[in-house]
Every structure is written in structure tokens, then in C-alpha cells.
Protein backbone atom coordinates (compact mmCIF):
# COMPACT_ATOMS: atom_id res chain seq x y z
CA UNK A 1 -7.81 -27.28 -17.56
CA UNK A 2 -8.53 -27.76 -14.33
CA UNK A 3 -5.12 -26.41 -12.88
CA UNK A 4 -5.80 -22.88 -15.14
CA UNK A 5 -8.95 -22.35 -13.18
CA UNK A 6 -6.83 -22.29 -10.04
CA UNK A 7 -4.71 -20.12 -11.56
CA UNK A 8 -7.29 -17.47 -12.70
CA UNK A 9 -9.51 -17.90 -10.05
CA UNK A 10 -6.41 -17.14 -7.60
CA UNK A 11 -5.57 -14.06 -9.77
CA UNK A 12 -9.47 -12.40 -9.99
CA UNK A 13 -9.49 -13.63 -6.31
CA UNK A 14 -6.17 -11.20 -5.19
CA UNK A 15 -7.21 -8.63 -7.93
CA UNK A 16 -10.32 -8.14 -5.62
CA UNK A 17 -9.11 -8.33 -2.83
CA UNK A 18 -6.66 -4.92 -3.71
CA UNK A 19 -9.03 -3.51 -5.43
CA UNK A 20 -12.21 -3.14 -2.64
CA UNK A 21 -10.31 -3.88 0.54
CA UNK A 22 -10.17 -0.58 2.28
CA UNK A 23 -8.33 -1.83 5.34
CA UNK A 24 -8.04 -0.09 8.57
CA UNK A 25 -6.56 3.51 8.30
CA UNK A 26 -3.23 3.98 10.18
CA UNK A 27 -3.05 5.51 13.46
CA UNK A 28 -1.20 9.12 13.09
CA UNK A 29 2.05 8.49 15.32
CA UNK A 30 3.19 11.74 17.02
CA UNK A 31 7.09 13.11 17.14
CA UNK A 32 9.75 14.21 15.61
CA UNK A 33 9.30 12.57 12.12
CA UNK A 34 6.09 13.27 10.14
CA UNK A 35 4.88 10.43 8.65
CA UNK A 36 3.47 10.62 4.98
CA UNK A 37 0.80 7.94 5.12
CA UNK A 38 -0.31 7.88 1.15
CA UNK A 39 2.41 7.09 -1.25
CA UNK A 40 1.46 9.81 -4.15
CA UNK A 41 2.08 12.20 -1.46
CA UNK A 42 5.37 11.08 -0.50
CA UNK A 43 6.69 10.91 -4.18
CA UNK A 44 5.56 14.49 -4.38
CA UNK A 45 7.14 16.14 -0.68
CA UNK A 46 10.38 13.91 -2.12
CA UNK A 47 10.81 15.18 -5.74
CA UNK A 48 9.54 18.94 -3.99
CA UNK A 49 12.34 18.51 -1.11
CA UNK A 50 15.22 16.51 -2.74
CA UNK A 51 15.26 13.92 -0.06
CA UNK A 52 14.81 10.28 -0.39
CA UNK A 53 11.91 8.39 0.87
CA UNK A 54 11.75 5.90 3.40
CA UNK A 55 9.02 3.18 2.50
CA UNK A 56 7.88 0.84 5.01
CA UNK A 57 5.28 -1.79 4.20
CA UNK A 58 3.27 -3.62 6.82
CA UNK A 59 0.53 -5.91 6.49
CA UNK A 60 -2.63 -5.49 9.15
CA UNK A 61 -5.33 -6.91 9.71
């Protein structure tokens, strides 16, 4: 019993954390390569364009 409260406590606890942590915006990175910050959008310019995306995920604090 005790061991499923962990469980779902961790669970509600990460849930939460996605769901209301806005985090600090990224810093717009000038160049060659425009960067597509929001992932919708870079589905979208992909499908439109015919290009593969590049992901990268980083963790900030």
C-alpha cells in the first residue's frame, strides 16, 4: 500500500510539474539556421517544405 502511494504520488507529482511549469523561454540564436522553437510549428514548416526536422532536447533550469 504504502509503496503505490509512492508510485502515484511520483506520477501526479511529474504530471504537475509538465503541466504548470512554464520554464524560461529560449534565447533566439542569430545565423544562418532559423531555429523553430515550438514543436507544432516545426511539424508544420517540415510536412510544408519536405525536409526533415532536427529535434534537440535540453533541459534548463
Amino acid at each position: 500500500m504504502l509503496r503505490r502511494c509512492g508510485i502515484v504520488s511520483c506520477v501526479v507529482l511529474s504530471w504537475a510539474m509538465t503541466a504548470f511549469g512554464q520554464g524560461p523561454k529560449p534565447t533566439p540564436v542569430e545565423g544562418k539556421i532559423r531555429w523553430v522553437y515550438d514543436y507544432e510549428e516545426g511539424k508544420r514548416l517540415a510536412r510544408q517544405s519536405g525536409k526533415p526536422m532536427f529535434v534537440v532536447l535540453r533541459c534548463e533550469r
